[in-house]
N, C-alpha and C. Protein backbone atom coordinates (compact mmCIF):
# COMPACT_ATOMS: atom_id res chain seq x y z
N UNK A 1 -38.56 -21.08 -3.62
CA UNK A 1 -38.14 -20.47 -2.37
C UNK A 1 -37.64 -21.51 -1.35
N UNK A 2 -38.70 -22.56 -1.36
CA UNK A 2 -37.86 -23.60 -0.85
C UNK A 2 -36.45 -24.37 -0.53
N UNK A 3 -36.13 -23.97 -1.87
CA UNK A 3 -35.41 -24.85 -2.35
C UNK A 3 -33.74 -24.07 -2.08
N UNK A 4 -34.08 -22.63 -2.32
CA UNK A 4 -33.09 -21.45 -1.97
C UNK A 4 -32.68 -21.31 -0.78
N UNK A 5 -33.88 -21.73 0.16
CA UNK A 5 -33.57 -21.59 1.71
C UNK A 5 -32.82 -22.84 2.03
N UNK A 6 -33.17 -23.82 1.46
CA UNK A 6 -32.28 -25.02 1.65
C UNK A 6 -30.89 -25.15 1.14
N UNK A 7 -30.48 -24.54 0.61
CA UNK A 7 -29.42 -24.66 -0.34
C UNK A 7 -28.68 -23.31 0.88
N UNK A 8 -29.22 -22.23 1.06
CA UNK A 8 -28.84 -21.35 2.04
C UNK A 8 -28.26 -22.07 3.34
N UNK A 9 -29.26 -22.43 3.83
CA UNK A 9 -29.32 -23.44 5.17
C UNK A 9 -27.68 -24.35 5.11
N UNK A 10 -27.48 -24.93 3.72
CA UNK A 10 -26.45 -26.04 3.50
C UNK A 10 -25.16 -25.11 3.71
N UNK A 11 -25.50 -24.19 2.63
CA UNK A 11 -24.06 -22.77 3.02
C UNK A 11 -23.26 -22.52 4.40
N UNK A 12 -24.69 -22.07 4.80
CA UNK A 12 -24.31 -21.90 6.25
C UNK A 12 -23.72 -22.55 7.11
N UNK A 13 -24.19 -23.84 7.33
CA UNK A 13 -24.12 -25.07 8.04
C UNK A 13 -21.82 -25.12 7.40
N UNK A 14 -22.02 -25.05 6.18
CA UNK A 14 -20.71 -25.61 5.80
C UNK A 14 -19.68 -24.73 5.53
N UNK A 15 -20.29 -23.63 6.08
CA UNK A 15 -19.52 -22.03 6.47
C UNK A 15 -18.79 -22.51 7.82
N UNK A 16 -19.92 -22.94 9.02
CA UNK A 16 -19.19 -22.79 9.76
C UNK A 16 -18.73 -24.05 10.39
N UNK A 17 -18.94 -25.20 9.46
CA UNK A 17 -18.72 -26.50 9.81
C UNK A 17 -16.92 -26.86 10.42
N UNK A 18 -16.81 -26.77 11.86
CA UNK A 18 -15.50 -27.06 12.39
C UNK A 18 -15.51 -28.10 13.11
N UNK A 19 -16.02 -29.11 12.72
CA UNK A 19 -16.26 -30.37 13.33
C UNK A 19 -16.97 -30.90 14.72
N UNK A 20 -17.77 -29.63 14.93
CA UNK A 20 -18.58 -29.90 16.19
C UNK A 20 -20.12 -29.44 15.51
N UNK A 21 -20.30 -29.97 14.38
CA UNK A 21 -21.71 -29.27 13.99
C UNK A 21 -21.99 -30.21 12.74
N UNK A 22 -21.71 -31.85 13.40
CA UNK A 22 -21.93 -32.83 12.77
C UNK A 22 -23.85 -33.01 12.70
N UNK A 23 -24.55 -32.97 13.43
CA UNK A 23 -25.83 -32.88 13.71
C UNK A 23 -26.61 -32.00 12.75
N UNK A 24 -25.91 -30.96 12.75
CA UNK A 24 -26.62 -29.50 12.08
C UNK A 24 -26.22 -30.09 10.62
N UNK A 25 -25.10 -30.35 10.37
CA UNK A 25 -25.01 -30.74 8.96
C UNK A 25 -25.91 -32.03 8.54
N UNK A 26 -25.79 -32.94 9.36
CA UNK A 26 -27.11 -33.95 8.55
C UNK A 26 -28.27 -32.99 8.33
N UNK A 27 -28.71 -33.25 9.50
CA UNK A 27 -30.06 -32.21 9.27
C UNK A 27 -30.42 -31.43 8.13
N UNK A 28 -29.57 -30.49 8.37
CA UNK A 28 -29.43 -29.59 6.97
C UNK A 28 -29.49 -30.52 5.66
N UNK A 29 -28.75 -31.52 5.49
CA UNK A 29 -28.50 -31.72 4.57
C UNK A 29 -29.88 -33.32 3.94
N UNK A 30 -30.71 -33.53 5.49
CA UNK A 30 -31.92 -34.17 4.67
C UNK A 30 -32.52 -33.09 4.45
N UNK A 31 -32.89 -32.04 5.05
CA UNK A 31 -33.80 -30.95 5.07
C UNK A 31 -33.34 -30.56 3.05
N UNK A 32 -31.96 -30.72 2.88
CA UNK A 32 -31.85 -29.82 1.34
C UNK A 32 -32.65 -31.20 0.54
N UNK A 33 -32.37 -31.85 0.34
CA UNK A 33 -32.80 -33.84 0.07
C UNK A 33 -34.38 -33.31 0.23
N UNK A 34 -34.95 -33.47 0.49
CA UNK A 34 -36.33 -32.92 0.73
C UNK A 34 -36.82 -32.27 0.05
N UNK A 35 -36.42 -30.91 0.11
CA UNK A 35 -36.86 -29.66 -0.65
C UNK A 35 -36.37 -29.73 -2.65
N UNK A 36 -35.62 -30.81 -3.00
CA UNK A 36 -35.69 -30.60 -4.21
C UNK A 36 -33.98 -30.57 -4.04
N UNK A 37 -33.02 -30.43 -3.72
CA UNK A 37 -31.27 -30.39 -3.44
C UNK A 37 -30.84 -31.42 -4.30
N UNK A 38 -30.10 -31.91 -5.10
CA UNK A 38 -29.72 -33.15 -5.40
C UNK A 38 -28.60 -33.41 -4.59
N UNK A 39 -28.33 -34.61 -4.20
CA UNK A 39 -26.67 -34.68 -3.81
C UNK A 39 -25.59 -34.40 -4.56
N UNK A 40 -25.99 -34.20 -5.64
CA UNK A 40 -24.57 -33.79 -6.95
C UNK A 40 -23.88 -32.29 -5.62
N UNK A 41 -25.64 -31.59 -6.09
CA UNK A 41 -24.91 -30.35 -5.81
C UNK A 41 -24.45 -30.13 -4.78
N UNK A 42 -25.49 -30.16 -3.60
CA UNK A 42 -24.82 -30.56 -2.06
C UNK A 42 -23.15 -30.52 -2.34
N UNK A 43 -22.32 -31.76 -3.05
CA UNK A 43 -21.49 -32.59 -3.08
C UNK A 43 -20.85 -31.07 -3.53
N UNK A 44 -21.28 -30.28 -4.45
CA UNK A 44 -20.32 -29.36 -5.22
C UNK A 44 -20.36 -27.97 -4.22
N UNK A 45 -20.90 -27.77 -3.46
CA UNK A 45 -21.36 -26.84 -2.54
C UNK A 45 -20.70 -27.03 -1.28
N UNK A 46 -20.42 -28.38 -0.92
CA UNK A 46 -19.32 -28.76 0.02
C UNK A 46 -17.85 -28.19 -0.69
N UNK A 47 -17.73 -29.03 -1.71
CA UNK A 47 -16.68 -28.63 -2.09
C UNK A 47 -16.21 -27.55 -2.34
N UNK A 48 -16.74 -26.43 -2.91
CA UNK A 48 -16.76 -24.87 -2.74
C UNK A 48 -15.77 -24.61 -1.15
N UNK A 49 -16.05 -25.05 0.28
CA UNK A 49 -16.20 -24.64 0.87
C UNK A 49 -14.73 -25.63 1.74
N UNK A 50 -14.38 -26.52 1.16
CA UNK A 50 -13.68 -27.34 1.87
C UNK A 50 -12.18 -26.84 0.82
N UNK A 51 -12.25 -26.06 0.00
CA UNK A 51 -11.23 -25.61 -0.68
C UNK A 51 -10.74 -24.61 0.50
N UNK A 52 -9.00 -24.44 0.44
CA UNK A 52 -8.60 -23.74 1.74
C UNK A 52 -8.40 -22.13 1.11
N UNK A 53 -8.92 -21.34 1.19
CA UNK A 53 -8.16 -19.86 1.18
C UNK A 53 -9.41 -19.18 -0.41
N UNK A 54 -10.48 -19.93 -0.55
CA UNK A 54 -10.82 -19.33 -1.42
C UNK A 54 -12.65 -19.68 -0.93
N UNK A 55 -13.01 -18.27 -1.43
CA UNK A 55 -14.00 -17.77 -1.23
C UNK A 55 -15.38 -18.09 -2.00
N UNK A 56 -16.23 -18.50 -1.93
CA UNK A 56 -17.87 -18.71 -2.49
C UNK A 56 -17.38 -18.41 -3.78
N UNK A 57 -17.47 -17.05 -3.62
CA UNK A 57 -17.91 -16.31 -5.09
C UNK A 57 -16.67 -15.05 -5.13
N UNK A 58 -16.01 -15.71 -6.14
CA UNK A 58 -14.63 -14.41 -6.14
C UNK A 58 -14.75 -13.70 -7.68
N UNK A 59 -14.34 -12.79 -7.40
CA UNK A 59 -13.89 -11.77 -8.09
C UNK A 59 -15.36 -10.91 -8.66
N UNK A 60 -16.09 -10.67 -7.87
CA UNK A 60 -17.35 -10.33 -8.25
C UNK A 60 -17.07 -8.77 -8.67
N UNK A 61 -17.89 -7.90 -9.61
CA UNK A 61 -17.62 -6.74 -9.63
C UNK A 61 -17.41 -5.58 -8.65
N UNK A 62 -17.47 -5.49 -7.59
CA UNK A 62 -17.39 -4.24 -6.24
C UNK A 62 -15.78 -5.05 -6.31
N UNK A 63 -15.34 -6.07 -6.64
CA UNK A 63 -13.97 -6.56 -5.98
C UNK A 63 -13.23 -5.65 -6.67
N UNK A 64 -13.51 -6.15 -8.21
CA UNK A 64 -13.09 -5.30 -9.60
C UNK A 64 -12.89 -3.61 -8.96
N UNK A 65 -13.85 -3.02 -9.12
CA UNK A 65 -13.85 -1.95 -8.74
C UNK A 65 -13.10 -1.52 -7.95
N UNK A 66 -12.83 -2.41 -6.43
CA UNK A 66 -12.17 -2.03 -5.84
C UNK A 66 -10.80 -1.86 -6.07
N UNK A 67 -10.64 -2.83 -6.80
CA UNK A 67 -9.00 -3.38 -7.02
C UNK A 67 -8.23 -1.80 -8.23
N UNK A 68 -9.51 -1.45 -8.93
CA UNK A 68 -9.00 -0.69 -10.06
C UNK A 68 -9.14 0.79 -9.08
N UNK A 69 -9.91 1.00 -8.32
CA UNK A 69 -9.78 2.57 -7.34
C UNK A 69 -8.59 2.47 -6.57
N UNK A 70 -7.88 1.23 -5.72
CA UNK A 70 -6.88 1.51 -5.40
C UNK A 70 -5.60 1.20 -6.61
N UNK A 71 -5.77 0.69 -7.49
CA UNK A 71 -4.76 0.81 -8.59
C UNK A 71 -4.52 2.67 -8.69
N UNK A 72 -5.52 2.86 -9.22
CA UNK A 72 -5.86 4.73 -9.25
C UNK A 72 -5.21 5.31 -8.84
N UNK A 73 -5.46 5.06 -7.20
CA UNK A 73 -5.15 5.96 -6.27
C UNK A 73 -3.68 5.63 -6.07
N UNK A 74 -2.98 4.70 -5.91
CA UNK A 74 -1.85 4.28 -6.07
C UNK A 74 -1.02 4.62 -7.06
N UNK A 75 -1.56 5.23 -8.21
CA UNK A 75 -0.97 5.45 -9.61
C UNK A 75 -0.86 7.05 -9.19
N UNK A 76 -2.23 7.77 -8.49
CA UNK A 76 -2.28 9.27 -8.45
C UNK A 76 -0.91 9.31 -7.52
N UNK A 77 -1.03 9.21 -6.30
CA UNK A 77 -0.22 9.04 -5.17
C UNK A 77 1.67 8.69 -5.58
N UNK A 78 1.81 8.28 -6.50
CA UNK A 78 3.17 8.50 -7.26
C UNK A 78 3.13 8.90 -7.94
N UNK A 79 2.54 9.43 -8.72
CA UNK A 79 2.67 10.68 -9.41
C UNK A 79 2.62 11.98 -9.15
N UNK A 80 2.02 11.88 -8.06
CA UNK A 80 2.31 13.46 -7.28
C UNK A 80 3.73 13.43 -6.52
N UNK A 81 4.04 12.77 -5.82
CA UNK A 81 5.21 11.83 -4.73
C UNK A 81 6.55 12.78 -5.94
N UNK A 82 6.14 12.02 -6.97
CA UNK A 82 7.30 12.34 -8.37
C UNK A 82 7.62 13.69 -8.89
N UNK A 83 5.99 14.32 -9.04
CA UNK A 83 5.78 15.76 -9.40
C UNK A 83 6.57 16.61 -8.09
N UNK A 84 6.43 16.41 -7.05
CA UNK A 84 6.95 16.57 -5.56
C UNK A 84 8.19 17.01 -5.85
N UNK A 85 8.66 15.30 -5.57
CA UNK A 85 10.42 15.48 -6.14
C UNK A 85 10.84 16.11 -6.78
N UNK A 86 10.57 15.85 -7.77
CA UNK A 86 11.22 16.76 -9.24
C UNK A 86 11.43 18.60 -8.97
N UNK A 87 10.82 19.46 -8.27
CA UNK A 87 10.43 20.47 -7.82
C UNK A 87 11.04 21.03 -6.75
N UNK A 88 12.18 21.56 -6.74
CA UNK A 88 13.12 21.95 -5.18
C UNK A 88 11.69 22.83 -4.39
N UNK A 89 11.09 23.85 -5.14
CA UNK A 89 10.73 24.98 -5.15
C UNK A 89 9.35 24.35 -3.92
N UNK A 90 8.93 23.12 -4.50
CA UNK A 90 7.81 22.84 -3.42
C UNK A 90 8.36 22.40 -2.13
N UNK A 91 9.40 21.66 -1.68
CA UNK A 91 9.55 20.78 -0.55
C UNK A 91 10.79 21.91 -0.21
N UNK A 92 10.89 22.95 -0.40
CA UNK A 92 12.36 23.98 -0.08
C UNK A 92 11.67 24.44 1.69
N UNK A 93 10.27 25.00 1.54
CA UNK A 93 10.06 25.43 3.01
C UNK A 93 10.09 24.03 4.17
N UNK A 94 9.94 22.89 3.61
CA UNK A 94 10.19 22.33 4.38
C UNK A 94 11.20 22.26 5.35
N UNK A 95 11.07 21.59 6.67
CA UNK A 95 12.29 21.65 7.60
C UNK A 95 12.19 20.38 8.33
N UNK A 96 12.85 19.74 8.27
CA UNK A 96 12.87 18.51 8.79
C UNK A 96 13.61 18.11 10.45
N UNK A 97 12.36 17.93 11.05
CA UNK A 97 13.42 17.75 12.81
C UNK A 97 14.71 17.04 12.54
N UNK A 98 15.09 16.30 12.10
CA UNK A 98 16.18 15.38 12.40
C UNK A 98 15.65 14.37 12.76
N UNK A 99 17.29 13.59 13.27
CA UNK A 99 16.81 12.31 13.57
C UNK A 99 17.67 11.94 14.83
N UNK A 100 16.90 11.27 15.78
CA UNK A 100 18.06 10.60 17.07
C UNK A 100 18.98 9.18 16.64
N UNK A 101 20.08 9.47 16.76
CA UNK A 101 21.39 8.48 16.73
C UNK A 101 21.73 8.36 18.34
N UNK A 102 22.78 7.10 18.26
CA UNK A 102 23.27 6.72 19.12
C UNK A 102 24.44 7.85 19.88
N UNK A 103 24.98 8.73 19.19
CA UNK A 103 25.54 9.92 19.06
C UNK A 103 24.56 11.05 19.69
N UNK A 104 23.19 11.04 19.50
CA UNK A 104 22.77 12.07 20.10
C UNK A 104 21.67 12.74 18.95
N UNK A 105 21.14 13.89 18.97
CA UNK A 105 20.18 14.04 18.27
C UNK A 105 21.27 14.91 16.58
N UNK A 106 20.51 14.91 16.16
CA UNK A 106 21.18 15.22 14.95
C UNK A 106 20.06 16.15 14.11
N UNK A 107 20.57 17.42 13.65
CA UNK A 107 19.59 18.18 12.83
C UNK A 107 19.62 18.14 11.17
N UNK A 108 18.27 18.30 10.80
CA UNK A 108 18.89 18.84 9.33
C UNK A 108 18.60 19.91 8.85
N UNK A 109 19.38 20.61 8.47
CA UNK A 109 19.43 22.04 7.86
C UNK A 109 19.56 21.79 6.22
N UNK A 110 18.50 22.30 5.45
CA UNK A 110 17.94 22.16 4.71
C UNK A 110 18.63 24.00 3.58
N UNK A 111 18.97 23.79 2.61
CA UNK A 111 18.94 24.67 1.92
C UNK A 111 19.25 25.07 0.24
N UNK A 112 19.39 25.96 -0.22
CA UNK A 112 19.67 25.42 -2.00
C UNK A 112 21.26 25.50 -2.03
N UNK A 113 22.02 25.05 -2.64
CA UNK A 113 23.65 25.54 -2.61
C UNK A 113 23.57 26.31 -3.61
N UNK A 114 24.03 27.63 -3.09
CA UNK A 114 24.59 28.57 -4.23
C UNK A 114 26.31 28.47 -4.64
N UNK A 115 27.23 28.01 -3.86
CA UNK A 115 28.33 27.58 -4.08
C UNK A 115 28.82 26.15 -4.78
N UNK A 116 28.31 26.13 -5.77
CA UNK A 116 28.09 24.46 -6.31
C UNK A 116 29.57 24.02 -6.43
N UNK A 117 30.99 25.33 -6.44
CA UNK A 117 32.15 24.70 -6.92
C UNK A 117 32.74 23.92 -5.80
N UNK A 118 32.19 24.84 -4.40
CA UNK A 118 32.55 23.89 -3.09
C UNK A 118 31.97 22.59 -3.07
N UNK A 119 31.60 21.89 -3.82
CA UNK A 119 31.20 20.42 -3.52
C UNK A 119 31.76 19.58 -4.37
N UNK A 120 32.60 20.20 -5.82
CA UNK A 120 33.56 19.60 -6.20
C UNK A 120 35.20 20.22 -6.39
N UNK A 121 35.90 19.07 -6.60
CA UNK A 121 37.19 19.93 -6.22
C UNK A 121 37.87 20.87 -7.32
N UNK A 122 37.80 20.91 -8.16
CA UNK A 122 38.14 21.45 -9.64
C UNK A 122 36.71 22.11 -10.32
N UNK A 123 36.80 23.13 -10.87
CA UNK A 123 35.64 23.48 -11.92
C UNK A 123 35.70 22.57 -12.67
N UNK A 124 36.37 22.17 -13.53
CA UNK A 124 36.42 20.78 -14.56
C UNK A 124 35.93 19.73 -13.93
N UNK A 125 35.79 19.54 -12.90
CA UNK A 125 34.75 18.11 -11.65
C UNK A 125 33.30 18.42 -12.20
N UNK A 126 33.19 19.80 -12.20
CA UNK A 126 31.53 20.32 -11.52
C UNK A 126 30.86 19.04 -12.83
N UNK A 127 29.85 18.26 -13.09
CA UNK A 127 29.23 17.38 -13.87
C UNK A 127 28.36 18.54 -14.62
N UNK A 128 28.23 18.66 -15.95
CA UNK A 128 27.10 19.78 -17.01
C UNK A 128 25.88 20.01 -16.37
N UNK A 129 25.35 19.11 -15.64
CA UNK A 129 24.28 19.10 -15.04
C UNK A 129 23.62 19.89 -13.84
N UNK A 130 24.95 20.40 -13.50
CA UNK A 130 25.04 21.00 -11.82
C UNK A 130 25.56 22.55 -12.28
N UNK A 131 25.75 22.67 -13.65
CA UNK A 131 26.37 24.20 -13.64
C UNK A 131 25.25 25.27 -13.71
N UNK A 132 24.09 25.32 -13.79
CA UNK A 132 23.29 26.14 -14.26
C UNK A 132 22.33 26.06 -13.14
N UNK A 133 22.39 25.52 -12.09
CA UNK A 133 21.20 25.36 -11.42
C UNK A 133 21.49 25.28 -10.34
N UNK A 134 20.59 25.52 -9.38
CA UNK A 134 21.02 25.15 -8.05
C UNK A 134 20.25 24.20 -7.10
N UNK A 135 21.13 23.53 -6.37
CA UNK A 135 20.52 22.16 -5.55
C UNK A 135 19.97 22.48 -4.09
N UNK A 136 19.26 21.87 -4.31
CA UNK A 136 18.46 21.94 -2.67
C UNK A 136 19.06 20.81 -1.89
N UNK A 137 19.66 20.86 -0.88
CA UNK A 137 20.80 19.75 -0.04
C UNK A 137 20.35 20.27 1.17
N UNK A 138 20.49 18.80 2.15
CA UNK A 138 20.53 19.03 3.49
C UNK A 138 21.51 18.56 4.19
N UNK A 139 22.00 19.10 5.05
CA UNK A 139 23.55 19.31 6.06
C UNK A 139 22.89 18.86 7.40
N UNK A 140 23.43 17.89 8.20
CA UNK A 140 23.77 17.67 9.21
C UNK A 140 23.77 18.93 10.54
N UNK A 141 25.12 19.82 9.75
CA UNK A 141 24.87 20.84 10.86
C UNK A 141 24.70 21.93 10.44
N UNK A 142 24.99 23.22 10.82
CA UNK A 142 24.46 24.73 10.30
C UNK A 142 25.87 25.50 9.87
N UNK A 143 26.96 24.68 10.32
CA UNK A 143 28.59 25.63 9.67
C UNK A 143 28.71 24.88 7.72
N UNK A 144 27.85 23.52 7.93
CA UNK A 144 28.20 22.95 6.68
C UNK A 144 27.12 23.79 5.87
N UNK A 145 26.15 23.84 6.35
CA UNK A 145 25.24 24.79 5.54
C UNK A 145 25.36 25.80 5.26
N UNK A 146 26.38 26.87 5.90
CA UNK A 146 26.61 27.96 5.58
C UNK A 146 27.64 27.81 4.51
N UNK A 147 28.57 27.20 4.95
CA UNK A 147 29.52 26.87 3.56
C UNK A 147 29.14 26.80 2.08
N UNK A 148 28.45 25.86 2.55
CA UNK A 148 27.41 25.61 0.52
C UNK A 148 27.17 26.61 0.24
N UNK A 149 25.78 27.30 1.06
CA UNK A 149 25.20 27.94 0.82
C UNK A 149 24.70 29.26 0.69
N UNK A 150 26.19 29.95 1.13
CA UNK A 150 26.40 31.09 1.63
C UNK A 150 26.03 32.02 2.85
N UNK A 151 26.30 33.12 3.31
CA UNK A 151 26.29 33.60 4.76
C UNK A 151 24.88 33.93 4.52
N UNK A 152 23.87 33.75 3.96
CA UNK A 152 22.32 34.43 4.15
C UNK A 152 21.97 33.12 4.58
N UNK A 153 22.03 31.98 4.64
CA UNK A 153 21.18 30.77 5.03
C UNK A 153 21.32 31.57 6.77
């Protein structure tokens, strides 16, 4: 027990050793000399501590843990983000304020295009991908939205 408190005592002392706690560190450090301390270790216990940016004791398990719950949650959190996207049908009620420009405020009108040929110029334009389905697009203003999207928006 001795010998723990001394070795504690040395920690401490060289935790917060900023060059005004020259006193406390001798001390400490006959007090470890005393109790059974060798100077090896002392010597390796300083050094622990005079290394810049690294910690006593790293990577202990709660670190682990931690590191792998926010991996997790970071992994869940784009994968929903993705599931999201992929899905007009979830983010469609959405409505988004807009945004302020130097121009002035600006809205977005949000809706699916049922007119998919108005966005390219030729039926032979339309891409295979865009013929069967319909896109959820947002417009600037509410005449471009009606255009796409027909007179019910």
């Amino acid at each position: 027990p001795q010998k723990w408190k001394a070795k504690l005592r040395l920690i401490i002392v060289f935790k917060k050793d900023r060059g005004d706690r020259n006193r406390q560190k001798d001390m400490a450090q006959k007090h470890a000399v005393q109790n059974g301390v060798t100077p090896r270790r002392i010597a390796l216990i300083k050094k622990k501590f005079e290394r810049q940016g690294a910690p006593p004791c790293r990577m202990r398990l709660r670190e682990w843990i931690f590191r792998i719950t926010s991996l997790l949650m970071m992994v869940l959190l784009f994968t929903i983000l993705g599931l999201f996207l992929s899905k007009p049908e979830l983010y469609a009620k959405f409505k988004p304020p807009g945004e302020y420009k130097l121009s002035g405020w600006q809205t977005c009108e949000c809706c699916f295009i049922t007119n998919i040929e108005k966005l390219f110029s030729g039926h032979r334009d339309i891409p295979a991908q865009y013929l069967n389905r319909k896109l959820f697009w947002c417009f600037n203003n509410v005449d471009d939205a009606k255009h796409f999207c027909g007179d019910d928006y």
